[in-house]
N, C-alpha and C. Protein backbone atom coordinates (compact mmCIF):
# COMPACT_ATOMS: atom_id res chain seq x y z
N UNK A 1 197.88 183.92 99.37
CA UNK A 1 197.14 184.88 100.16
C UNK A 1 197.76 186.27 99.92
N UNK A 2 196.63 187.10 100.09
CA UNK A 2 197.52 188.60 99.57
C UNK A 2 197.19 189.32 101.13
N UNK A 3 198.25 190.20 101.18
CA UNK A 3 198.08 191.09 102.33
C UNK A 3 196.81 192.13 102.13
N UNK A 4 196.16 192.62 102.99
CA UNK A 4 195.10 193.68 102.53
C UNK A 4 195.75 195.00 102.36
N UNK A 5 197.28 195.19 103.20
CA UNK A 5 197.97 196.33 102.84
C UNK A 5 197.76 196.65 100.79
N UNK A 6 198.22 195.15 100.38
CA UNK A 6 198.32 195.69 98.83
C UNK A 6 197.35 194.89 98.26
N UNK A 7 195.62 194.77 98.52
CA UNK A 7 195.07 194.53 97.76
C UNK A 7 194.26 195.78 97.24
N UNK A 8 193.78 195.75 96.06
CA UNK A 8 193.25 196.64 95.45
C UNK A 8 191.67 196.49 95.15
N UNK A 9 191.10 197.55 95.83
CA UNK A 9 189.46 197.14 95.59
C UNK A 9 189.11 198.45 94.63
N UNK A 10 187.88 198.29 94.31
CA UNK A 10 185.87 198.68 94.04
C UNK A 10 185.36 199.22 94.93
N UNK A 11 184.64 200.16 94.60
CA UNK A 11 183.78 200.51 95.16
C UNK A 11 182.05 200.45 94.65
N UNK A 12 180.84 200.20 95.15
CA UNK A 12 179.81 199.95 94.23
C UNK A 12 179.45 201.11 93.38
N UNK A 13 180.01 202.26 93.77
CA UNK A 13 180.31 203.51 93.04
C UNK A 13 181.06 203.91 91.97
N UNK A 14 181.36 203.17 91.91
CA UNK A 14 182.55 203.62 90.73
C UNK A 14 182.27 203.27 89.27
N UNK A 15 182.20 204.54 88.23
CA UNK A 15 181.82 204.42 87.49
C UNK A 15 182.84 203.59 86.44
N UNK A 16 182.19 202.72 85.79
CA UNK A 16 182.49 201.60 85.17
C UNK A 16 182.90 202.31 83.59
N UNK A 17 184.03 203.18 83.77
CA UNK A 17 184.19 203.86 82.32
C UNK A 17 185.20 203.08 81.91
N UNK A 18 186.40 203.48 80.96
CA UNK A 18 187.35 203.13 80.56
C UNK A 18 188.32 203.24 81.54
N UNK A 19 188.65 203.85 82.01
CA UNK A 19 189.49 203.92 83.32
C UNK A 19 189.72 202.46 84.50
N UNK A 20 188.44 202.44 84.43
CA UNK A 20 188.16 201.85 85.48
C UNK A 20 188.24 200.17 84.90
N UNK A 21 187.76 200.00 83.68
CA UNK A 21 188.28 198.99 83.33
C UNK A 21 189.54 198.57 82.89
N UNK A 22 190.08 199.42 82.67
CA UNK A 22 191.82 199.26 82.69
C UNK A 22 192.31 199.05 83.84
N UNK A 23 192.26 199.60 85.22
CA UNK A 23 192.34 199.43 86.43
C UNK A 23 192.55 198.04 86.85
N UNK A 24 191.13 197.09 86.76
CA UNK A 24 190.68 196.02 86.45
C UNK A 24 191.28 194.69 85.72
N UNK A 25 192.11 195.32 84.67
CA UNK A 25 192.89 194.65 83.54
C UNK A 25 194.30 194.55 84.77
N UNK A 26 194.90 195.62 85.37
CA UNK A 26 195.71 195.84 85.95
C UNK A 26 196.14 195.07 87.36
N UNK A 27 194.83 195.19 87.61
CA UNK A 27 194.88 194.36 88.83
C UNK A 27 195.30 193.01 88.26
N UNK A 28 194.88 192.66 87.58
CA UNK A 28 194.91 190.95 86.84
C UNK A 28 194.55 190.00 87.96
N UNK A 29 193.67 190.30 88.79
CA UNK A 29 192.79 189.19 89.48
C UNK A 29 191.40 188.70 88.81
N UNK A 30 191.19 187.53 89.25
CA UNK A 30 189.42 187.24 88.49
C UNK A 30 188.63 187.67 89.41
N UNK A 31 188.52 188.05 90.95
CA UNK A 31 188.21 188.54 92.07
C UNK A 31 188.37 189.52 92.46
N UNK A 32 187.87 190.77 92.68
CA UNK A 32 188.09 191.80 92.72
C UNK A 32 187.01 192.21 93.97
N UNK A 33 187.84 192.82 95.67
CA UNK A 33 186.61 192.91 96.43
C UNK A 33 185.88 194.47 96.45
N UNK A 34 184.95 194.10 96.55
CA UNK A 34 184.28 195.87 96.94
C UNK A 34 184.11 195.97 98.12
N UNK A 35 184.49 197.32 98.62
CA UNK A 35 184.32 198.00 99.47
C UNK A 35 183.22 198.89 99.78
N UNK A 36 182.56 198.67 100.61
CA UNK A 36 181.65 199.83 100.99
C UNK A 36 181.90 201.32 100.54
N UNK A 37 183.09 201.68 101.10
CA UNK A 37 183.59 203.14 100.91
C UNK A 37 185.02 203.24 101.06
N UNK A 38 185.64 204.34 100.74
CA UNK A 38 186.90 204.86 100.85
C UNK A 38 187.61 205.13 101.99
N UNK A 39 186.26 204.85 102.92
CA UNK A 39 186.50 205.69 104.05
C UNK A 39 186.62 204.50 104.89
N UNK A 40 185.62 203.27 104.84
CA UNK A 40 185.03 202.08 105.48
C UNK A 40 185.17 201.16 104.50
N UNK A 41 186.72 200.55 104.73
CA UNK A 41 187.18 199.46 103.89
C UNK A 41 186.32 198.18 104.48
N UNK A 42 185.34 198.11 104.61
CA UNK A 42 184.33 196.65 105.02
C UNK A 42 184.17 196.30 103.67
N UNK A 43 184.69 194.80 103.30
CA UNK A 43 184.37 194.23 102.29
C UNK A 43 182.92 193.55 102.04
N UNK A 44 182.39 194.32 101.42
CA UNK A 44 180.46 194.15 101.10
C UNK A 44 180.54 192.97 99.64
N UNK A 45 181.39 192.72 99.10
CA UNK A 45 180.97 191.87 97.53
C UNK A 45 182.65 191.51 97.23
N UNK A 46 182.22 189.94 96.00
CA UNK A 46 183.71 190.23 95.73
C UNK A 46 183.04 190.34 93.95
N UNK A 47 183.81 191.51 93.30
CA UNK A 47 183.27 191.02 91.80
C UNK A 47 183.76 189.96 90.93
N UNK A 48 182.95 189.55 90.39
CA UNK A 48 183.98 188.59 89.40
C UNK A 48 184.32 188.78 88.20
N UNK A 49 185.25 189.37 87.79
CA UNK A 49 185.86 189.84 86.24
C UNK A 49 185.20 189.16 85.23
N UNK A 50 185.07 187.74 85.57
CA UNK A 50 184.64 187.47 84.19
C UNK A 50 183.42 187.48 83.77
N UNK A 51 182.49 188.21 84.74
CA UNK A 51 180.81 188.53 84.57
C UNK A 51 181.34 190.20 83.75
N UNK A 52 182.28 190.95 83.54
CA UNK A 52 182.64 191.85 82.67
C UNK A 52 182.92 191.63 81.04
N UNK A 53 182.19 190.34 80.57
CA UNK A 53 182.76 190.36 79.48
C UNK A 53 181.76 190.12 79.10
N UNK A 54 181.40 191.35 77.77
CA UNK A 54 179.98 191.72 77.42
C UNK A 54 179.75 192.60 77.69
N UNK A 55 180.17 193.40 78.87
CA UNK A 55 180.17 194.34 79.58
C UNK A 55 181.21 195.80 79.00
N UNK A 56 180.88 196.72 78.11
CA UNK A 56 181.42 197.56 77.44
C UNK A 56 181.57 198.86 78.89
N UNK A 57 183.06 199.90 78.50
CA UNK A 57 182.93 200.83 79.51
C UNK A 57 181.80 201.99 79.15
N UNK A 58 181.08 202.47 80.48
CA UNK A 58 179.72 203.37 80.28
C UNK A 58 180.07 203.80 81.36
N UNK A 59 179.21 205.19 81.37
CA UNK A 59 179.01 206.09 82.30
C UNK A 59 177.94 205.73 83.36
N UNK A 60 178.15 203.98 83.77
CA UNK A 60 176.86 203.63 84.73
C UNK A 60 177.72 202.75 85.61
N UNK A 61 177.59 203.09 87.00
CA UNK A 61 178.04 202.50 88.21
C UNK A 61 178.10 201.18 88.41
N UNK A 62 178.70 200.63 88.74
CA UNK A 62 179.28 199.30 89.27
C UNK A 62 177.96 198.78 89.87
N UNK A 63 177.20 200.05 90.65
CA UNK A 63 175.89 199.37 91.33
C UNK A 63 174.69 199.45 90.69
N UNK A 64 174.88 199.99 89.68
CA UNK A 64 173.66 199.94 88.47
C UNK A 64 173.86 198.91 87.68
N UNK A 65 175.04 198.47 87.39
CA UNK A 65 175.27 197.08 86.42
C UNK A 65 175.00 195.66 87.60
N UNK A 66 175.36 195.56 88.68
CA UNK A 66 174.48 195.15 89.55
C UNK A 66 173.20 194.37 89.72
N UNK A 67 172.31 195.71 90.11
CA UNK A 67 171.12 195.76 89.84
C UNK A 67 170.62 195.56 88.62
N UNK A 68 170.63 195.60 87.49
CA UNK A 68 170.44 195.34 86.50
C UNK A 68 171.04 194.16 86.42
N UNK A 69 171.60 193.03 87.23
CA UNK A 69 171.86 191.88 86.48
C UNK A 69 173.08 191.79 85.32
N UNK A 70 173.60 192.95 85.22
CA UNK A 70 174.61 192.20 84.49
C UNK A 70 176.25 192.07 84.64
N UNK A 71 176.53 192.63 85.71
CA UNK A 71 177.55 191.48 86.21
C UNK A 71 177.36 191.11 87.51
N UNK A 72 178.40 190.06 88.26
CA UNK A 72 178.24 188.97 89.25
C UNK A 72 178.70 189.81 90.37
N UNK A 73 178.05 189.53 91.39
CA UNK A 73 179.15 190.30 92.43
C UNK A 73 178.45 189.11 93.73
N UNK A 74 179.59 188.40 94.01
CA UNK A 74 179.31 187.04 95.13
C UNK A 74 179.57 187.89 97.04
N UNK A 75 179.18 187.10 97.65
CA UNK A 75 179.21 187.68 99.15
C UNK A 75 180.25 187.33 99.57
N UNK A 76 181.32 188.02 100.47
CA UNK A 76 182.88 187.33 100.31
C UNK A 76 182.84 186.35 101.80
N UNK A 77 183.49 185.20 102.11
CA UNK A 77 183.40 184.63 103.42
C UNK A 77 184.69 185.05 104.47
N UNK A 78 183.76 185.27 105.66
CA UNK A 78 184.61 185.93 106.79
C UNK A 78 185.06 184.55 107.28
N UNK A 79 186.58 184.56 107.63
CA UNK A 79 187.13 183.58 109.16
C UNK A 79 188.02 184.17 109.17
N UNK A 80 188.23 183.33 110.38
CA UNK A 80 189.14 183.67 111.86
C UNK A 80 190.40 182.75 111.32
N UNK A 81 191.36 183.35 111.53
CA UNK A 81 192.84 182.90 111.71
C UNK A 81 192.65 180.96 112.03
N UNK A 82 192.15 180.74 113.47
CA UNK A 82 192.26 179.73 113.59
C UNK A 82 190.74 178.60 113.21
N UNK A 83 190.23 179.02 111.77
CA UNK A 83 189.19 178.15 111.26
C UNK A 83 189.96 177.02 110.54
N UNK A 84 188.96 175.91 110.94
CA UNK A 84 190.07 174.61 110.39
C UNK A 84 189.55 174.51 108.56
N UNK A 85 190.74 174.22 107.99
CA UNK A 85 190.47 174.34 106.46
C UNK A 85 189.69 173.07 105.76
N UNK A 86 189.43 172.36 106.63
CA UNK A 86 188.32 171.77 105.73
C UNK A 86 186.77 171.98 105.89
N UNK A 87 186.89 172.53 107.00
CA UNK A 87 185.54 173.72 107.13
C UNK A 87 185.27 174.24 106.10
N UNK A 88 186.47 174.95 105.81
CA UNK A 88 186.56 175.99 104.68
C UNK A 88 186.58 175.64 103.58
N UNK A 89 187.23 174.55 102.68
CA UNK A 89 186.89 174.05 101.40
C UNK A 89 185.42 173.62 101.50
N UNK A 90 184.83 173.04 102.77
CA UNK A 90 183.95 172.57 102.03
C UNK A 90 182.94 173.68 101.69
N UNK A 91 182.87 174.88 102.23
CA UNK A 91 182.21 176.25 102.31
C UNK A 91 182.26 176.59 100.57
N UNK A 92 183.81 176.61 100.07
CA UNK A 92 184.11 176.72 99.09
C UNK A 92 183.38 175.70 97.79
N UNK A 93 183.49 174.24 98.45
CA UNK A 93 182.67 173.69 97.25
C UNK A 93 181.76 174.07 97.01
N UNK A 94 180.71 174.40 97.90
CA UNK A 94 179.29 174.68 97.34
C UNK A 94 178.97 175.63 96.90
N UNK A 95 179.77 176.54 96.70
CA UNK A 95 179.92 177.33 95.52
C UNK A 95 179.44 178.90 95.82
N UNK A 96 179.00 179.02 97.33
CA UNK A 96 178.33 180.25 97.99
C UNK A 96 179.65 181.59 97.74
N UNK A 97 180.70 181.70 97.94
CA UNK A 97 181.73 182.38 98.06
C UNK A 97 183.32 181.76 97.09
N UNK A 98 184.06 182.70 96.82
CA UNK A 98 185.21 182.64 96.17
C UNK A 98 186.09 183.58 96.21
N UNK A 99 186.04 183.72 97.68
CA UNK A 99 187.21 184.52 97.88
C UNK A 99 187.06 184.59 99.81
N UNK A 100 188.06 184.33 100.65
CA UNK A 100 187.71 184.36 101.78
C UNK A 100 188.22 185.75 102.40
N UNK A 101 187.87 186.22 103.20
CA UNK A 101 188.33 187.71 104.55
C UNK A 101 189.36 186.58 105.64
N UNK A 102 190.39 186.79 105.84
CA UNK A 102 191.14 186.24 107.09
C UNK A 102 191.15 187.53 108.08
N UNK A 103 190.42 187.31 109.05
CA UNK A 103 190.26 188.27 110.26
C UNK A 103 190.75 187.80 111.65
N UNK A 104 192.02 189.07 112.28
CA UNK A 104 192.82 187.68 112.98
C UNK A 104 192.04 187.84 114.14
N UNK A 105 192.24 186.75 114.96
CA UNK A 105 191.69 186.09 116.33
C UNK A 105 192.05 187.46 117.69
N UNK A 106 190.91 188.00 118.14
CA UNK A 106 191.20 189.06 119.24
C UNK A 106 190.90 188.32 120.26
């Protein structure tokens, strides 16, 4: 599990140049979450790196490659601290999400 202090996101904005795919390389996750904004860390998508291969750096947004279908971006799953984990694998088998939000219990 990674802390959200040091995880590193996306934004659906962000232009998908060379930069940004080095970034990407850097992170060295296959999961990568997006964020709404800079401002409003709400995790909206998680991407999946390996829908980037094929995928050359361009001057076209994360949310234009998207929309266009050509890379993956999955819906990330929210729980609570105290969700029992076989809830949760089985959420995981079916293949809806691959990457979970731990949001603690208020």
């Amino acid at each position: 599990m990674t802390d959200i202090q040091k995880v590193e996101f996306l934004t659906m904005d962000v232009v998908m140049n060379e930069r940004t795919f080095k970034k990407i390389k850097e992170i060295g996750f296959s999961r990568i979450p997006i964020i709404y904004d800079s401002e409003n860390k709400w995790v909206i998508g998680i991407l999946m790196a390996k829908s980037l291969i094929g995928v050359g750096p361009s001057d076209k947004t994360l949310r234009e490659l998207f929309v266009r279908g050509e890379v993956t971006i999955k819906l990330p799953l929210y729980l609570s601290e105290s969700s029992q984990l076989t809830s949760v694998m089985k959420q995981f088998k079916r293949g809806y999400s691959h990457l979970a939000i731990v949001c603690k219990d208020e």
